[in-house]
PDB file of N, CA and C in Angstrom:
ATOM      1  N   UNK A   1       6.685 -17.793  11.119  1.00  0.00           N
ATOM      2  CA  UNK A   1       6.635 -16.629  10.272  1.00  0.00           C
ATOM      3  C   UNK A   1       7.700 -16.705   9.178  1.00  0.00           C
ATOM      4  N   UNK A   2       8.818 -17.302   9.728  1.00  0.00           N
ATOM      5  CA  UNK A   2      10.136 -17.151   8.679  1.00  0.00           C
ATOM      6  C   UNK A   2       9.928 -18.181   7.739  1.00  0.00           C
ATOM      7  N   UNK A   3       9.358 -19.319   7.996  1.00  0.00           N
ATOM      8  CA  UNK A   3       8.553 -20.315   7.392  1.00  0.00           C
ATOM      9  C   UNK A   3       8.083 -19.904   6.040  1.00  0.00           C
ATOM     10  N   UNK A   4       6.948 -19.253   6.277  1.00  0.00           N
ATOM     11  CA  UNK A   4       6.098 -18.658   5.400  1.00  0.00           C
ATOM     12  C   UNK A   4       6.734 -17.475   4.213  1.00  0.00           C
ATOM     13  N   UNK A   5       7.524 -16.690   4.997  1.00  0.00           N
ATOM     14  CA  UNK A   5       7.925 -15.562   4.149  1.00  0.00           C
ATOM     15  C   UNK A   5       9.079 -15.907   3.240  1.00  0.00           C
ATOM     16  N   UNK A   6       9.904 -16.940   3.794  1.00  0.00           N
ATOM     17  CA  UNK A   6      10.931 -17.783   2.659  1.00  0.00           C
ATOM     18  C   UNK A   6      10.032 -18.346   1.267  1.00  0.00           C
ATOM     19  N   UNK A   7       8.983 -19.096   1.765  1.00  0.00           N
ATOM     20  CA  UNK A   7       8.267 -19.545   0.660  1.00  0.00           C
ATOM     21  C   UNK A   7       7.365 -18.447  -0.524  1.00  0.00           C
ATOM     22  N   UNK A   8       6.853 -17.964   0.498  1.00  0.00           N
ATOM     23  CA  UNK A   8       6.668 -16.559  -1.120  1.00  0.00           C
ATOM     24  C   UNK A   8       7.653 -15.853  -0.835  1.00  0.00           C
ATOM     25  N   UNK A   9       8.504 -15.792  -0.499  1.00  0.00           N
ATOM     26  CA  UNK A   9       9.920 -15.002  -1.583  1.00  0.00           C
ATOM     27  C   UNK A   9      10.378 -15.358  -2.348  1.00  0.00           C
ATOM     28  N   UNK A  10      10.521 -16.759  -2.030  1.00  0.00           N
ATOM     29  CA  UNK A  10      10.958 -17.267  -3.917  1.00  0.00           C
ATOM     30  C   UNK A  10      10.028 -17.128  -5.064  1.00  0.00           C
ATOM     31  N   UNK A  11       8.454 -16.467  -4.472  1.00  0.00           N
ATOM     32  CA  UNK A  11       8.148 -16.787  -5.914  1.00  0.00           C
ATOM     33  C   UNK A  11       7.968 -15.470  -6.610  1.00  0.00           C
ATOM     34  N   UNK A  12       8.600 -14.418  -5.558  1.00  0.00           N
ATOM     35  CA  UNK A  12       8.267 -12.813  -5.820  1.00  0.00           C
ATOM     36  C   UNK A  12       9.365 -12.696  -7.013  1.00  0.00           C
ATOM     37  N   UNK A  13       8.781 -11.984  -8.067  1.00  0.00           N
ATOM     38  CA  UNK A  13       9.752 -11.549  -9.136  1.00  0.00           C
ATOM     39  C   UNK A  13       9.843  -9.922  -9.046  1.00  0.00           C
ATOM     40  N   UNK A  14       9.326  -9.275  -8.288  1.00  0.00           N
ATOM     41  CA  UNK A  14       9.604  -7.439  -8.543  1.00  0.00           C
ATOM     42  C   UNK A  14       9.052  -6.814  -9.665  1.00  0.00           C
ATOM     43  N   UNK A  15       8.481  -7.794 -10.432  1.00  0.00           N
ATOM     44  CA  UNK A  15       7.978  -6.761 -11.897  1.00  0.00           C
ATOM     45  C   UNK A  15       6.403  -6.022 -11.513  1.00  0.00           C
ATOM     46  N   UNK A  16       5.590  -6.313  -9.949  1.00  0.00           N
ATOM     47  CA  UNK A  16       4.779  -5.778 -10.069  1.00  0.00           C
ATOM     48  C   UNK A  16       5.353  -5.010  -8.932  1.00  0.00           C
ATOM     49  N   UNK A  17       5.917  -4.265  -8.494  1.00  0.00           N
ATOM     50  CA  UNK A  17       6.195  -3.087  -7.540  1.00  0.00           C
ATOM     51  C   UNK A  17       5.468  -2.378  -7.590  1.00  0.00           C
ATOM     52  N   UNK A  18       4.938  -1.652  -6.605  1.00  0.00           N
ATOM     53  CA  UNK A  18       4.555  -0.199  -7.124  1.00  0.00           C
ATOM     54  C   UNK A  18       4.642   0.747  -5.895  1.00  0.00           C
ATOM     55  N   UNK A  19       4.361   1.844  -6.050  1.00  0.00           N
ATOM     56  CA  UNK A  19       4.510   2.607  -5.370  1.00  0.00           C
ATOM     57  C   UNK A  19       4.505   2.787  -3.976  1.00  0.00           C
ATOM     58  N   UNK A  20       2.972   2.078  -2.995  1.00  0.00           N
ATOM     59  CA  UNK A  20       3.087   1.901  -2.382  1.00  0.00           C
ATOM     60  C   UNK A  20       4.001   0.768  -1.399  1.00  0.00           C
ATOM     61  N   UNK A  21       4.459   0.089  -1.890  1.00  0.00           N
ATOM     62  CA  UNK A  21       4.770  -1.034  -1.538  1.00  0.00           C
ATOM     63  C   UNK A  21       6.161  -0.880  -0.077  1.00  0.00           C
ATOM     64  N   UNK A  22       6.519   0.169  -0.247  1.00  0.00           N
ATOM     65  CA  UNK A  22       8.220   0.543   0.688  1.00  0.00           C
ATOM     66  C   UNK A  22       6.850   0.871   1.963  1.00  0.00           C
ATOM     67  N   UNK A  23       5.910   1.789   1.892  1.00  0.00           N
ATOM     68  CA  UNK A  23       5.125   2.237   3.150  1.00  0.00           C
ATOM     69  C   UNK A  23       4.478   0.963   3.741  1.00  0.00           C
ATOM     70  N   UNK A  24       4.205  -0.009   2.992  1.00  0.00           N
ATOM     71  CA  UNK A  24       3.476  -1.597   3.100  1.00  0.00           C
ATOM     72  C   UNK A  24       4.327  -2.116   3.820  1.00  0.00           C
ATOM     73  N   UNK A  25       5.615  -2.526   3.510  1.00  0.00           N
ATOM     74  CA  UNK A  25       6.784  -3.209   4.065  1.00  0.00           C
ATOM     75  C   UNK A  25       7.214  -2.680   5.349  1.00  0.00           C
ATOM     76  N   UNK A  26       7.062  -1.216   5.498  1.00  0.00           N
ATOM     77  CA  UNK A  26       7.377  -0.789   6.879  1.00  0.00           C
ATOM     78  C   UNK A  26       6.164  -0.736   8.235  1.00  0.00           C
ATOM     79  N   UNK A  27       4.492  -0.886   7.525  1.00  0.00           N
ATOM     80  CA  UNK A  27       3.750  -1.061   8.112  1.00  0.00           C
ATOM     81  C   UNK A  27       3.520  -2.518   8.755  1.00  0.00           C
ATOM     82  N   UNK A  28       3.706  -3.621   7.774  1.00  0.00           N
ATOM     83  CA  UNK A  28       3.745  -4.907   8.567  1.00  0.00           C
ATOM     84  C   UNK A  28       4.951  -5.326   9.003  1.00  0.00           C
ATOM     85  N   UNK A  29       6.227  -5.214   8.885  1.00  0.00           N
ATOM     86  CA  UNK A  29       7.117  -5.018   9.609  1.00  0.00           C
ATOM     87  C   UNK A  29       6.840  -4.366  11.185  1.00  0.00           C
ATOM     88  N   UNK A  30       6.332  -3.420  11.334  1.00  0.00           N
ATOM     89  CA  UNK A  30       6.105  -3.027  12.479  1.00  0.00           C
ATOM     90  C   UNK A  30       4.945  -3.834  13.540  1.00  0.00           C
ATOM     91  N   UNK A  31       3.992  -4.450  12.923  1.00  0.00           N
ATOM     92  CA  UNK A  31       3.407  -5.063  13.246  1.00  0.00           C
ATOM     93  C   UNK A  31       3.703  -6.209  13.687  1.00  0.00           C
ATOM     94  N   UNK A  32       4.687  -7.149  12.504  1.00  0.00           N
ATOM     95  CA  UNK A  32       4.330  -8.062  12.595  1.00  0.00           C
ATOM     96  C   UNK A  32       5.871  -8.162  14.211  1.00  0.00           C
ATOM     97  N   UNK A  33       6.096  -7.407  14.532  1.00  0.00           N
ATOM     98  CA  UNK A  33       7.490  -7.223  15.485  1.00  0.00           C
ATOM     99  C   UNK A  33       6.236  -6.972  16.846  1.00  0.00           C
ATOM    100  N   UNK A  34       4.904  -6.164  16.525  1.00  0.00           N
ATOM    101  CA  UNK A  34       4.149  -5.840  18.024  1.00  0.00           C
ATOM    102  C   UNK A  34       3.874  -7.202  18.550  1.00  0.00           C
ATOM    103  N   UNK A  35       3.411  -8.446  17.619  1.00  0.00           N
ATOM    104  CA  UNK A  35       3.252 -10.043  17.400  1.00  0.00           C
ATOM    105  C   UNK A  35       4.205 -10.263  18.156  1.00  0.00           C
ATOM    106  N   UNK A  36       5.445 -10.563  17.606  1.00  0.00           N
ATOM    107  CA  UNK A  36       6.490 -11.193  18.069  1.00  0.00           C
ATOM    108  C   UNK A  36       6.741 -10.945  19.673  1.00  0.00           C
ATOM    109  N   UNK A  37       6.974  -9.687  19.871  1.00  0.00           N
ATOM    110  CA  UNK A  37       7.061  -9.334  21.553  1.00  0.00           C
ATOM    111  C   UNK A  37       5.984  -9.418  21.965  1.00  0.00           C
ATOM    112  N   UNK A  38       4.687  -9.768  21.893  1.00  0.00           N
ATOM    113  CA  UNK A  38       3.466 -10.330  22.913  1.00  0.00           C
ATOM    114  C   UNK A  38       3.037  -9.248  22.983  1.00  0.00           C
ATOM    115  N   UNK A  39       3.404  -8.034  22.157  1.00  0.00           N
ATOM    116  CA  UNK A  39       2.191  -6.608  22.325  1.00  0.00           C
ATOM    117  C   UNK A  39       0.881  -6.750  21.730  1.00  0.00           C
ATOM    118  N   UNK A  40       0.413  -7.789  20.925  1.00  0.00           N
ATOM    119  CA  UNK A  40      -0.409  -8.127  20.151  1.00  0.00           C
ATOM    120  C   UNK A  40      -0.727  -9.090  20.117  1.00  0.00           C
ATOM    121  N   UNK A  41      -2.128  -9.405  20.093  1.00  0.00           N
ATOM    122  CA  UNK A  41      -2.443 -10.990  19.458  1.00  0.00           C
ATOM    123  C   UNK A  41      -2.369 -10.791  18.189  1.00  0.00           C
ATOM    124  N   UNK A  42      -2.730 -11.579  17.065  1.00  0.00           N
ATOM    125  CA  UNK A  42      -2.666 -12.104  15.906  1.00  0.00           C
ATOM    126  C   UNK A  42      -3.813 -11.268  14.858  1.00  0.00           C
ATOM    127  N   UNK A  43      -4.959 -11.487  15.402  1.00  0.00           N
ATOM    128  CA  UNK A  43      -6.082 -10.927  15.005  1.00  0.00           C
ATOM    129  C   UNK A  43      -6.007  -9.071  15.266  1.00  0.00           C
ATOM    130  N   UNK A  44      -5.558  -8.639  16.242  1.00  0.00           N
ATOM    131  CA  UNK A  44      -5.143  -7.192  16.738  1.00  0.00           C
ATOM    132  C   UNK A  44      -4.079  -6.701  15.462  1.00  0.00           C
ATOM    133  N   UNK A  45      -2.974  -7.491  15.665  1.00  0.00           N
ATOM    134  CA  UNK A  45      -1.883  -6.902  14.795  1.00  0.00           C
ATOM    135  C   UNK A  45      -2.398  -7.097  13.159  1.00  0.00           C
ATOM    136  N   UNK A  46      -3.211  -8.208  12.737  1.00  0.00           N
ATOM    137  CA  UNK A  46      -3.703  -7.810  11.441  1.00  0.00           C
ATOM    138  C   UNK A  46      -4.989  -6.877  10.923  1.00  0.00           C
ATOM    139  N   UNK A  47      -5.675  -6.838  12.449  1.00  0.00           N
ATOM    140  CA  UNK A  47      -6.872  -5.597  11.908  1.00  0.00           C
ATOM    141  C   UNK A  47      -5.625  -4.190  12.247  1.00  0.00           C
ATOM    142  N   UNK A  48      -4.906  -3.855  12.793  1.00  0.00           N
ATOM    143  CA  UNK A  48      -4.670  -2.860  12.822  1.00  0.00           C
ATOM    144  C   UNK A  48      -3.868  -2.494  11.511  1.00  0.00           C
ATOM    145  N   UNK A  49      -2.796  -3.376  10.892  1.00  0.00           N
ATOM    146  CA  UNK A  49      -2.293  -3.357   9.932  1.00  0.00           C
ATOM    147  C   UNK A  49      -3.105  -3.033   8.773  1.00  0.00           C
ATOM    148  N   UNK A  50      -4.053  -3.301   8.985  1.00  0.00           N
ATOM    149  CA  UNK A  50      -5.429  -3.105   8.111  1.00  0.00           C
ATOM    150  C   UNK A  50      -5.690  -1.497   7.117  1.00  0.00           C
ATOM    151  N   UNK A  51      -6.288  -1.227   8.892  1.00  0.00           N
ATOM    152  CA  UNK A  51      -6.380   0.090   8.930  1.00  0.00           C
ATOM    153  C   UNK A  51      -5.455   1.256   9.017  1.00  0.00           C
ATOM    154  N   UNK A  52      -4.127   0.301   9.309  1.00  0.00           N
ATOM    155  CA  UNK A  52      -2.993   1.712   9.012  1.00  0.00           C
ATOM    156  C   UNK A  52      -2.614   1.750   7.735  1.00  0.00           C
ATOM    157  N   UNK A  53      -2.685   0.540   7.003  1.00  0.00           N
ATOM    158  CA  UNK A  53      -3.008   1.398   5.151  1.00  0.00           C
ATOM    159  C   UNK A  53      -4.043   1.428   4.824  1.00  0.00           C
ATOM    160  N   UNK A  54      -5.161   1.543   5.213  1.00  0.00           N
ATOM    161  CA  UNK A  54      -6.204   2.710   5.025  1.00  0.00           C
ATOM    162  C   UNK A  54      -5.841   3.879   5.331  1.00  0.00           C
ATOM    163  N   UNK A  55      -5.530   4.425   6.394  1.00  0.00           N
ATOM    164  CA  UNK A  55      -5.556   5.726   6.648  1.00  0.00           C
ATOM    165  C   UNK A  55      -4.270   6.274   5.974  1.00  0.00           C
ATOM    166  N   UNK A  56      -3.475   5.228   6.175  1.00  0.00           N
ATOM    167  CA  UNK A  56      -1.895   6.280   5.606  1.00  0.00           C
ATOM    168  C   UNK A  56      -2.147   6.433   3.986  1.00  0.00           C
ATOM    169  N   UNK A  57      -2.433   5.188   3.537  1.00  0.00           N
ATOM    170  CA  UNK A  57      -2.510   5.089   2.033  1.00  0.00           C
ATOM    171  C   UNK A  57      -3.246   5.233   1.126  1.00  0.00           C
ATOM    172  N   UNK A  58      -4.711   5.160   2.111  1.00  0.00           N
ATOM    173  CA  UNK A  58      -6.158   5.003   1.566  1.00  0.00           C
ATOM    174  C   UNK A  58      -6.298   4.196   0.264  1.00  0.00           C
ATOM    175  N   UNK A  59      -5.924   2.834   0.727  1.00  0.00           N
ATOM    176  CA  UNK A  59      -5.709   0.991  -0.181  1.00  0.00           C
ATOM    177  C   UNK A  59      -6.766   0.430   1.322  1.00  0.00           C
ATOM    178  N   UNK A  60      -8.252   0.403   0.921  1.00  0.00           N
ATOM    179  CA  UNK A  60      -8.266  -1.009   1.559  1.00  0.00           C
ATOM    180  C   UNK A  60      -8.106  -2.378   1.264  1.00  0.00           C
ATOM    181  N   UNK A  61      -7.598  -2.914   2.320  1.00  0.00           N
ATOM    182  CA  UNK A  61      -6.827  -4.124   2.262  1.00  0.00           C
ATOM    183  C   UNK A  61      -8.395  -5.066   2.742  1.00  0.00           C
ATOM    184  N   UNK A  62      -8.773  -6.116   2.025  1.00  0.00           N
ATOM    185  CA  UNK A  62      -9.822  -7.087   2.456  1.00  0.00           C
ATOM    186  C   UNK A  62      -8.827  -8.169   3.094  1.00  0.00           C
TER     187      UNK A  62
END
């Protein structure tokens, strides 16, 4: 995971922020932590992540 998220961080510049993005960061954050401790498989923690910014944000995510 730390793999991956080092590599697009370097290529994130911040000029497209937007609004939602702080509720985004705290939604897969939470997730991606149900992963880590074995509360989740892989496929679970990304459909649910899914649908919790649908409902919180109403952004579906494909």
């Amino acid at each position: 995971m730390f793999e991956v998220f080092d590599k697009t961080a370097r290529l994130a510049s911040g000029k497209n922020r937007t609004m939602y993005d702080e509720a985004i960061d705290l939604y897969w954050l939470a997730a991606a932590r149900q992963y880590a401790e074995g509360g989740k498989t892989k496929e679970q923690v990304i459909a649910d992540f899914k649908q919790k910014v649908k409902d919180e944000l109403d952004i579906i995510v494909e």
